[in-house]
C-alpha atoms as a PDB file:
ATOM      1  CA  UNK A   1      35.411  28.372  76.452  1.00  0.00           C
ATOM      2  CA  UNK A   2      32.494  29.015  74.317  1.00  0.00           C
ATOM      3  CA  UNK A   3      30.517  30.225  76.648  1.00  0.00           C
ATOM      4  CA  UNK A   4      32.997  32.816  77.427  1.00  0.00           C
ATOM      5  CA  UNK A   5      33.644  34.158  74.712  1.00  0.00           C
ATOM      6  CA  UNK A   6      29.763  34.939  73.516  1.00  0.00           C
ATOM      7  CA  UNK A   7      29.779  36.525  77.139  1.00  0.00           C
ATOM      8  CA  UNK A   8      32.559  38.932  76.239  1.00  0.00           C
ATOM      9  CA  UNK A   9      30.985  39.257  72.681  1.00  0.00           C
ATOM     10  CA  UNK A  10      27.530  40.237  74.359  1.00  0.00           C
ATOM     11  CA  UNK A  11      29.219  42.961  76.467  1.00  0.00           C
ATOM     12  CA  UNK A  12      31.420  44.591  73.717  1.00  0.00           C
ATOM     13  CA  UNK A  13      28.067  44.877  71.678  1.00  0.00           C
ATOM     14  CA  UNK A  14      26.459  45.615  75.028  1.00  0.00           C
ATOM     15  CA  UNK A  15      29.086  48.529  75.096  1.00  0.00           C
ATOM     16  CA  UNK A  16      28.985  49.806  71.317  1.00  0.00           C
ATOM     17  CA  UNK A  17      25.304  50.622  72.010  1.00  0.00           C
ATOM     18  CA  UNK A  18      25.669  52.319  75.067  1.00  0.00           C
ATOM     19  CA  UNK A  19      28.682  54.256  73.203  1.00  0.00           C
ATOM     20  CA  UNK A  20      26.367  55.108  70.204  1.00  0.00           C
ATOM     21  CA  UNK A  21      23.999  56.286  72.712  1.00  0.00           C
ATOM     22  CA  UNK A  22      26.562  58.399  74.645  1.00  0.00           C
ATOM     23  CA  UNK A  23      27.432  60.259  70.523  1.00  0.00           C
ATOM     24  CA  UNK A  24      23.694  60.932  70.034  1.00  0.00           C
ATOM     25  CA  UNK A  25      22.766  62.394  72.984  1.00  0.00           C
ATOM     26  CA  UNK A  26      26.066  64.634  72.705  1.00  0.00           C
ATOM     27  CA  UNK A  27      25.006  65.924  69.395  1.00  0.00           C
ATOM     28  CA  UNK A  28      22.055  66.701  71.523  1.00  0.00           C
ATOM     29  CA  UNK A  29      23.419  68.910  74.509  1.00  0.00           C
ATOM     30  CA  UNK A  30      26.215  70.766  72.814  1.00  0.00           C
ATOM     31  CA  UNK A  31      25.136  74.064  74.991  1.00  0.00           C
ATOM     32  CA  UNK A  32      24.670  71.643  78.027  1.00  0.00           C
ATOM     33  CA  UNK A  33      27.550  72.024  80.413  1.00  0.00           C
ATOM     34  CA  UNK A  34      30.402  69.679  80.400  1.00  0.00           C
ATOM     35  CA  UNK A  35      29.538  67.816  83.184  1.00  0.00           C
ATOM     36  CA  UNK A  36      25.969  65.930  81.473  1.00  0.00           C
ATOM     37  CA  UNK A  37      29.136  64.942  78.995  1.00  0.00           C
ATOM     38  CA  UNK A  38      31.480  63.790  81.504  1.00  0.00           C
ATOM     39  CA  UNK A  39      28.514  62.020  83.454  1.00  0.00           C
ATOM     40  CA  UNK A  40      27.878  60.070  80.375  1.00  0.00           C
ATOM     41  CA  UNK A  41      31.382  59.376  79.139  1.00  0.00           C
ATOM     42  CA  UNK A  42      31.943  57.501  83.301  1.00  0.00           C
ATOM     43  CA  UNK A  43      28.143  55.069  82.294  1.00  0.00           C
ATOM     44  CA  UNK A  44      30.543  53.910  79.225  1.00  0.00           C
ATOM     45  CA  UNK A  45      33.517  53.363  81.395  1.00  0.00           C
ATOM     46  CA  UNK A  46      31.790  51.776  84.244  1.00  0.00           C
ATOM     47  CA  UNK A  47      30.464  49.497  81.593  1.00  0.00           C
ATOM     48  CA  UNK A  48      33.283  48.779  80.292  1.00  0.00           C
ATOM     49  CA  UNK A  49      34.993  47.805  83.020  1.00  0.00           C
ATOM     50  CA  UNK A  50      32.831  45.843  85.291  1.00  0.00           C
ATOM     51  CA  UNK A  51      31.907  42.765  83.691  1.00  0.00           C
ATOM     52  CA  UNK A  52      27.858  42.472  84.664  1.00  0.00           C
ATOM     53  CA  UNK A  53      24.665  42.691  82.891  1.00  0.00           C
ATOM     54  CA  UNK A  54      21.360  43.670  84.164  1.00  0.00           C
ATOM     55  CA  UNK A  55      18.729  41.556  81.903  1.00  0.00           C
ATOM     56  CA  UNK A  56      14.947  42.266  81.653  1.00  0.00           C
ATOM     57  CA  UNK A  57      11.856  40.935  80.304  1.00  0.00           C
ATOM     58  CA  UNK A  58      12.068  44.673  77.954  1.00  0.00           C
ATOM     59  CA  UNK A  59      15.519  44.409  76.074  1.00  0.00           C
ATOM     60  CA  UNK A  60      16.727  44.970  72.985  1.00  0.00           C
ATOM     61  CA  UNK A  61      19.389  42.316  73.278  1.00  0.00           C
ATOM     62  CA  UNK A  62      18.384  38.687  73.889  1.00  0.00           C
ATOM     63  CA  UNK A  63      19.335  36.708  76.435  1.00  0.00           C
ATOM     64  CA  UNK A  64      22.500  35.116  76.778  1.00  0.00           C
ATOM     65  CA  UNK A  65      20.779  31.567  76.496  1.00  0.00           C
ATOM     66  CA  UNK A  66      18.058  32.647  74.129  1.00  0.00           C
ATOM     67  CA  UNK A  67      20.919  33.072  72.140  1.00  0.00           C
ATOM     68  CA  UNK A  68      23.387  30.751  72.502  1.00  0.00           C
ATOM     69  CA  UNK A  69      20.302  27.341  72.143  1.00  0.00           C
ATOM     70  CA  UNK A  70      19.979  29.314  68.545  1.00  0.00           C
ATOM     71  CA  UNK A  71      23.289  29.047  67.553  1.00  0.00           C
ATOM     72  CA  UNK A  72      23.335  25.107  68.683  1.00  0.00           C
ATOM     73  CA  UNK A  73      20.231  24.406  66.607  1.00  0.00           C
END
């Protein structure tokens, strides 16, 4: 149960960051046309709804189990 709930945490923080992204890069293409706004708006949503992660060796968020062995400790 644990486990699943630090996985849904880890997405929903996943998801704020992506969503922060999305609000800065607005602010930058206010003259773009509404489709670079659109495009990025559907990366939030697809995020949102499918529940999957790509990890790499360059993240800003540590793994799942990197994480979780530091809470145990």
């Amino acid at each position: 149960m644990d486990k699943i709930f630090l996985q849904i945490l880890n997405m929903s923080i996943t998801s704020c960051y992506i969503i922060l992204f999305v609000i800065v890069v607005r602010l930058l293409l206010r003259k773009a046309p509404k489709v670079f706004s659109y495009a990025l708006w559907f990366v939030v949503l697809l995020r949102l709804i499918f529940p999957f992660s790509f990890e790499s060796v360059f993240s800003l968020i540590p793994r799942s189990e990197e994480h979780t062995s530091e809470l145990q400790s």
